[in-house]
N, C-alpha and C. Protein backbone atom coordinates (compact mmCIF):
# COMPACT_ATOMS: atom_id res chain seq x y z
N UNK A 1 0.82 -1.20 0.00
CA UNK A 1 0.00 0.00 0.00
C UNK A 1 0.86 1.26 0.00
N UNK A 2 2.01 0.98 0.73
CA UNK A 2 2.43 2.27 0.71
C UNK A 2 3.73 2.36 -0.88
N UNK A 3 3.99 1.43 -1.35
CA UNK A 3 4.58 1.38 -2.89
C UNK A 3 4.43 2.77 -3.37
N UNK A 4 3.44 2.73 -4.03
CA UNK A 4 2.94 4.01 -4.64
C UNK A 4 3.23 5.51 -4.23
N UNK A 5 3.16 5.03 -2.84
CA UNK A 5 3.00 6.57 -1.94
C UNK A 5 4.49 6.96 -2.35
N UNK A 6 5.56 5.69 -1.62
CA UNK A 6 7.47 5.80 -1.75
C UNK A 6 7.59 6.21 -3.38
N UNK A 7 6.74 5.49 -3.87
CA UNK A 7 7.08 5.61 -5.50
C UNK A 7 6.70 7.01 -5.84
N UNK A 8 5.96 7.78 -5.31
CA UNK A 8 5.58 9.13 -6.25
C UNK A 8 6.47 10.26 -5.59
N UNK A 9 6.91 10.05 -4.39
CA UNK A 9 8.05 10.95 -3.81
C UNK A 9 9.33 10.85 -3.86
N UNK A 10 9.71 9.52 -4.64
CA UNK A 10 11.14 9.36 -5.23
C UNK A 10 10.99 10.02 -6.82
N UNK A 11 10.04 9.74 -7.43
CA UNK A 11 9.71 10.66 -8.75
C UNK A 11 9.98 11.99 -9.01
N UNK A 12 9.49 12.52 -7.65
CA UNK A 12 9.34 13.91 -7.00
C UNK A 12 10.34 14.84 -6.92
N UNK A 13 10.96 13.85 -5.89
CA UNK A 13 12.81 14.12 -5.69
C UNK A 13 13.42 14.09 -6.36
N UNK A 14 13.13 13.12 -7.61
CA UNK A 14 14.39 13.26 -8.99
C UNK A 14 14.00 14.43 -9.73
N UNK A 15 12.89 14.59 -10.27
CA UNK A 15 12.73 15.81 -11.03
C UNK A 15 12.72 17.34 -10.12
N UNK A 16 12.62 17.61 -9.06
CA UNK A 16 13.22 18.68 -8.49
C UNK A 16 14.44 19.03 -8.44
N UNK A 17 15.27 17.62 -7.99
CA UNK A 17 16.95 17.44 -8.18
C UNK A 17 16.98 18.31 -9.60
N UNK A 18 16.86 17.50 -10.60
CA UNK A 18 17.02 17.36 -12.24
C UNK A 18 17.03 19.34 -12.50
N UNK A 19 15.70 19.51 -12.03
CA UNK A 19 15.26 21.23 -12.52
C UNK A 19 16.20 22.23 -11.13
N UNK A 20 16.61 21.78 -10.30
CA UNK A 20 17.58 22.51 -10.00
C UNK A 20 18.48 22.84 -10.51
N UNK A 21 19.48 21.50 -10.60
CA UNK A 21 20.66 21.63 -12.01
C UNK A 21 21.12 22.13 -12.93
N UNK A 22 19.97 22.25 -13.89
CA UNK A 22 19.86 22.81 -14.84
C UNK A 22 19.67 23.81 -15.11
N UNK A 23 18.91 24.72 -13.61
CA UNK A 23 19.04 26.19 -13.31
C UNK A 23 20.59 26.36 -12.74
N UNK A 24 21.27 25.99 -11.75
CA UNK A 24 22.30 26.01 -11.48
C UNK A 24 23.31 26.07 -12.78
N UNK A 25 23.36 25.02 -13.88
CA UNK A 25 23.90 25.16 -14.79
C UNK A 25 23.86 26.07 -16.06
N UNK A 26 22.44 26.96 -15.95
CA UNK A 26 22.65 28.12 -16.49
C UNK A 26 23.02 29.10 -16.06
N UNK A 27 23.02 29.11 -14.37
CA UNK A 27 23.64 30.42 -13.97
C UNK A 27 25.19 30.36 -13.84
N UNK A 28 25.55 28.86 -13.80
CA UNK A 28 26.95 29.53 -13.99
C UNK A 28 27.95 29.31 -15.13
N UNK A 29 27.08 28.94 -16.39
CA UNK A 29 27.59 28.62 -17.96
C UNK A 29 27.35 30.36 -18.55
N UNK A 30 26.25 31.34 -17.46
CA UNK A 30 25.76 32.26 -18.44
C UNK A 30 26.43 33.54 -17.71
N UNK A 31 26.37 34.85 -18.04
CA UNK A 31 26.65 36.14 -17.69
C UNK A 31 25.20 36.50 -17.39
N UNK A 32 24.65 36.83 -16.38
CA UNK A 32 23.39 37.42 -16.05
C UNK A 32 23.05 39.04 -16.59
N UNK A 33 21.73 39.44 -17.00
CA UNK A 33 21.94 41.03 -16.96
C UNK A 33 21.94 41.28 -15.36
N UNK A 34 22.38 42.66 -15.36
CA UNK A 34 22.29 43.71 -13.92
C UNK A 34 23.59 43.84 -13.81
N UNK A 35 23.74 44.33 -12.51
CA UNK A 35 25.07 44.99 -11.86
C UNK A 35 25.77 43.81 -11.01
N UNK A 36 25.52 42.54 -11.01
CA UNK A 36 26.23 41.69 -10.46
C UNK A 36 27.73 41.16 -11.08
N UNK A 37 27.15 40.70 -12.48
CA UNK A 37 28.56 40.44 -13.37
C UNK A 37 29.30 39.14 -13.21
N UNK A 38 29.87 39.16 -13.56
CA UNK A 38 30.55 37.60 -13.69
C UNK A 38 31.93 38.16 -13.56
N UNK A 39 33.07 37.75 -12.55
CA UNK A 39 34.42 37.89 -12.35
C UNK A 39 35.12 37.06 -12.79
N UNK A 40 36.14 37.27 -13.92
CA UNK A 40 37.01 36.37 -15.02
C UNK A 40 38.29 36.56 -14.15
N UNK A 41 39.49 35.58 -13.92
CA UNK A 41 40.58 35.80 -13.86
C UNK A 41 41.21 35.50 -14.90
N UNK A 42 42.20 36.24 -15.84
CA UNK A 42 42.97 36.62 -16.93
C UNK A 42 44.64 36.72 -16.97
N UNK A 43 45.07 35.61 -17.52
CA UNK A 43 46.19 35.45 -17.71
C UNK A 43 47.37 36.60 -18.25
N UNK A 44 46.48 38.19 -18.84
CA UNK A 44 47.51 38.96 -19.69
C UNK A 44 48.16 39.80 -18.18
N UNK A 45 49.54 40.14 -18.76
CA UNK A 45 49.88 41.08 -17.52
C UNK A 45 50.71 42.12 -17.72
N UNK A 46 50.26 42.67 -19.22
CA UNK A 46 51.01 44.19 -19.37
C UNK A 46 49.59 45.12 -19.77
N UNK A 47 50.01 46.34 -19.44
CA UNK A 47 48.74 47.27 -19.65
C UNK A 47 48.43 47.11 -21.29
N UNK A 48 49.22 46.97 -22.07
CA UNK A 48 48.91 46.66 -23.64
C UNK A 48 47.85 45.85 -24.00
N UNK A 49 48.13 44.35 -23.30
CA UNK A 49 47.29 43.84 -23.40
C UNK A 49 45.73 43.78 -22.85
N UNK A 50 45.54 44.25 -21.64
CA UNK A 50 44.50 44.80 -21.25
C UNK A 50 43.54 45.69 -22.02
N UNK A 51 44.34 46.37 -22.66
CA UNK A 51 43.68 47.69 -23.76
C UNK A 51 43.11 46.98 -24.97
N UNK A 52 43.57 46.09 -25.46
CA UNK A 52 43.40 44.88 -26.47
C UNK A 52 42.14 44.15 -25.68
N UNK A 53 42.34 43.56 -25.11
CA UNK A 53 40.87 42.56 -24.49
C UNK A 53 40.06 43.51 -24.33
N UNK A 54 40.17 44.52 -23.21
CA UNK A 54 39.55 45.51 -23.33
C UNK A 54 38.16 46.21 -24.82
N UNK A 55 39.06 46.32 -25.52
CA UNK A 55 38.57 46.60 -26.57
C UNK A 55 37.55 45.50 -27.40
N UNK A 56 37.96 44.54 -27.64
CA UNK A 56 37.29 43.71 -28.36
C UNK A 56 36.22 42.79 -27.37
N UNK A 57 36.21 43.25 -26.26
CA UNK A 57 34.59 42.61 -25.04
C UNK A 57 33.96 44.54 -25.41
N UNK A 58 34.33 45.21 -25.77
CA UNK A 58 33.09 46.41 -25.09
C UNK A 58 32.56 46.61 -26.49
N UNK A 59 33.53 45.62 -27.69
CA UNK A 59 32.69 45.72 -29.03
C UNK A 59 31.19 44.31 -29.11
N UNK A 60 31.37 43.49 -27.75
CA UNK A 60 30.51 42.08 -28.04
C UNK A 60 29.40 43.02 -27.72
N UNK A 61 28.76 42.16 -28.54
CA UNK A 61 26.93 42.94 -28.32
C UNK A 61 26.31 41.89 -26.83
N UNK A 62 26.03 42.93 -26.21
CA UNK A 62 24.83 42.75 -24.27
C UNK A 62 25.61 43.18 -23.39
N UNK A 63 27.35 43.12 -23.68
CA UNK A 63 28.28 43.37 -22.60
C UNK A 63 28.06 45.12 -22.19
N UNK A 64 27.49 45.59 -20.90
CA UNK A 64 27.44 46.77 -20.79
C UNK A 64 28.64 47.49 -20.09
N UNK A 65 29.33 46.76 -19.29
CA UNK A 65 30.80 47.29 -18.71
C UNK A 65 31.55 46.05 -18.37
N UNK A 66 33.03 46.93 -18.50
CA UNK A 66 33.77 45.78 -18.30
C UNK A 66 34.56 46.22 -17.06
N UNK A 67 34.57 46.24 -15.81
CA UNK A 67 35.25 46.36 -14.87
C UNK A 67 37.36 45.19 -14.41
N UNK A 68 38.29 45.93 -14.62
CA UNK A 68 39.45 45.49 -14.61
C UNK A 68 40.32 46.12 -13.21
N UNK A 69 40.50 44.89 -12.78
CA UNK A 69 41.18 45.13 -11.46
C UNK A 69 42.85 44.36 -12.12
N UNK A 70 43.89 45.40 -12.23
CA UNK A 70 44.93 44.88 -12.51
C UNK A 70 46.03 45.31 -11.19
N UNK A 71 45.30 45.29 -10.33
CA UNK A 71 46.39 45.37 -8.99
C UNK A 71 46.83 44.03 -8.50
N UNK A 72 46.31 43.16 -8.92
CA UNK A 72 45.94 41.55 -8.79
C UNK A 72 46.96 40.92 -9.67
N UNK A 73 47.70 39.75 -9.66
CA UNK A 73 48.19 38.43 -10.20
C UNK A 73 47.67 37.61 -10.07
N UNK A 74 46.81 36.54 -11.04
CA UNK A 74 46.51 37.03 -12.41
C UNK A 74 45.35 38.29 -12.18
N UNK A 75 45.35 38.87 -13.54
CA UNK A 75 44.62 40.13 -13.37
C UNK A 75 42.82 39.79 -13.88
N UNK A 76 41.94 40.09 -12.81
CA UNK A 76 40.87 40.43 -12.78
C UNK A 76 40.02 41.19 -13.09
N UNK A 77 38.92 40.99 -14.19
CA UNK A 77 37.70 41.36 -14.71
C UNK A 77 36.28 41.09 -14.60
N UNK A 78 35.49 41.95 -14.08
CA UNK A 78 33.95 41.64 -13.99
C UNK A 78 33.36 42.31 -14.95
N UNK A 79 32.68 41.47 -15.50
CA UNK A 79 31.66 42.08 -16.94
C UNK A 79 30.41 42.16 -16.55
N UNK A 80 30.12 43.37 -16.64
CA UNK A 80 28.14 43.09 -16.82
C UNK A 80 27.37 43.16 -17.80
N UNK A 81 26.73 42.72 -17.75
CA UNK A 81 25.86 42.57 -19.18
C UNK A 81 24.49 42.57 -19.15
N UNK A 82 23.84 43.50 -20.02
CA UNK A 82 22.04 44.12 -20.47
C UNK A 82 21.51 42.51 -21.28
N UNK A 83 22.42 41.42 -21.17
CA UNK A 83 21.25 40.08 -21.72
C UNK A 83 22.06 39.11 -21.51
N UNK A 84 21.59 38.12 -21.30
CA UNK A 84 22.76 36.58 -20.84
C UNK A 84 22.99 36.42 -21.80
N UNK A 85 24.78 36.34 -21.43
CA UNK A 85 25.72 36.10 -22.39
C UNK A 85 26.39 34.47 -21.66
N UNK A 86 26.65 33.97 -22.93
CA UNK A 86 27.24 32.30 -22.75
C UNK A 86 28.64 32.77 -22.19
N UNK A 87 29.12 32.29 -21.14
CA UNK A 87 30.59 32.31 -20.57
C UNK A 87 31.72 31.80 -21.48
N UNK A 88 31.35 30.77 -22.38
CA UNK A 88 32.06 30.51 -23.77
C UNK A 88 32.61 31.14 -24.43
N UNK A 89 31.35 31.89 -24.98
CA UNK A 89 31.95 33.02 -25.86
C UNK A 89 32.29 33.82 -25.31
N UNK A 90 32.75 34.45 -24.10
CA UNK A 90 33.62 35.44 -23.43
C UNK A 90 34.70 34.84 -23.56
N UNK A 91 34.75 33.57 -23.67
CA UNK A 91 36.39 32.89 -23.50
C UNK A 91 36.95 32.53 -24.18
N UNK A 92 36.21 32.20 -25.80
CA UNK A 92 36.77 32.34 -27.21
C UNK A 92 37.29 33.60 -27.25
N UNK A 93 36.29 34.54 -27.18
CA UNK A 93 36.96 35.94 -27.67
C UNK A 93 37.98 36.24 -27.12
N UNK A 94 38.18 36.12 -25.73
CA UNK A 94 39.23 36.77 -25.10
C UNK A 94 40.92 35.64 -25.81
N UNK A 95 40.41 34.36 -26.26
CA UNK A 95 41.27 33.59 -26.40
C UNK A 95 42.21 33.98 -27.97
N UNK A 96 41.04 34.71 -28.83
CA UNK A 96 42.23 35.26 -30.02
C UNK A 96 43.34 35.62 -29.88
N UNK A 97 43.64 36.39 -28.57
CA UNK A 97 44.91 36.95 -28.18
C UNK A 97 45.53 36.15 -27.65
N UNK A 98 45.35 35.06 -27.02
CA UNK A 98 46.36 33.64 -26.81
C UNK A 98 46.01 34.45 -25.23
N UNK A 99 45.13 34.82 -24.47
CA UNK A 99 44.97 34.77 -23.10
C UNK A 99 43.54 33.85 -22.92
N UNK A 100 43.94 33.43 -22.04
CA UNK A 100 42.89 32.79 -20.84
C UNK A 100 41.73 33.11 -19.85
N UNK A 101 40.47 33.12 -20.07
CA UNK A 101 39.97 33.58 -18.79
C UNK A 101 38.97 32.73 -18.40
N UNK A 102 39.23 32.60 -17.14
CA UNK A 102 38.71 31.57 -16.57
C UNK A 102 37.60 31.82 -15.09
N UNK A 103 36.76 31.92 -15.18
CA UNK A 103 35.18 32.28 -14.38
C UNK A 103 35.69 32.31 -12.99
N UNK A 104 35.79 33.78 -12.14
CA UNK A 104 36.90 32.87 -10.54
C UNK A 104 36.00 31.97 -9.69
N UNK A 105 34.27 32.50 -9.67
CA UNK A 105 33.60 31.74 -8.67
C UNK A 105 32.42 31.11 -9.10
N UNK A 106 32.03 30.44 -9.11
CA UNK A 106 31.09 29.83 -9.47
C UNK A 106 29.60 29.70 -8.49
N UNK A 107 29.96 30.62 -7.41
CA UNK A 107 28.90 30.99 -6.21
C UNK A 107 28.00 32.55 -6.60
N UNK A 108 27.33 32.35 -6.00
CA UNK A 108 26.55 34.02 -6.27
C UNK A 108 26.84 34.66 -4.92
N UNK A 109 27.69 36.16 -5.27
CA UNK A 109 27.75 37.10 -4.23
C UNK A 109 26.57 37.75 -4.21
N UNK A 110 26.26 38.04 -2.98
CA UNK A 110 25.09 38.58 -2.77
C UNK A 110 25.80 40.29 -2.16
């Protein structure tokens, strides 16, 4: 008798699990809009190159600022962006120049 009952709350539990995930995995595959941003750590470490990355993220279309903290080893960038942007393509682009950037947290600051 109680089969059914165990059986429809293990069902339950998997597909809540499942649709968590998959929210989890868009928030941290994507760039959110607003003022939160996504913080990249970046392998370049002369001001040249900065001006270069620089340039070719404030030409991607949704990116609304690009915030650069180069007081830091490796040097640090938070992007915000007016529409979710794929974290991918922040990391192709930045990769033409033979630098790296790599997402620092994968948590949400509040």
């Amino acid at each position: 008798m109680c089969g059914p009952l165990i059986s429809y709350f293990r069902d339950f539990s998997f597909h809540f699990q499942a649709k968590n995930i998959i929210t989890m995995c868009y928030i941290t595959d994507h760039i959110l809009p607003g003022t939160m941003g996504k913080t990249f750590i970046m392998g370049a470490d002369h001001p040249i190159d900065y001006k270069y990355v620089l340039s070719v993220l404030n030409e991607f279309k949704g990116i609304s600022s690009v915030q650069l903290n180069d007081q830091k080893f490796p040097c640090e960038m938070t992007i915000q962006s007016n529409s979710p942007i794929a974290v991918k393509d922040v990391q192709q682009r930045i990769n033409t120049f033979g630098f790296h950037a790599l997402p620092k947290s994968y948590l949400l600051h509040f």
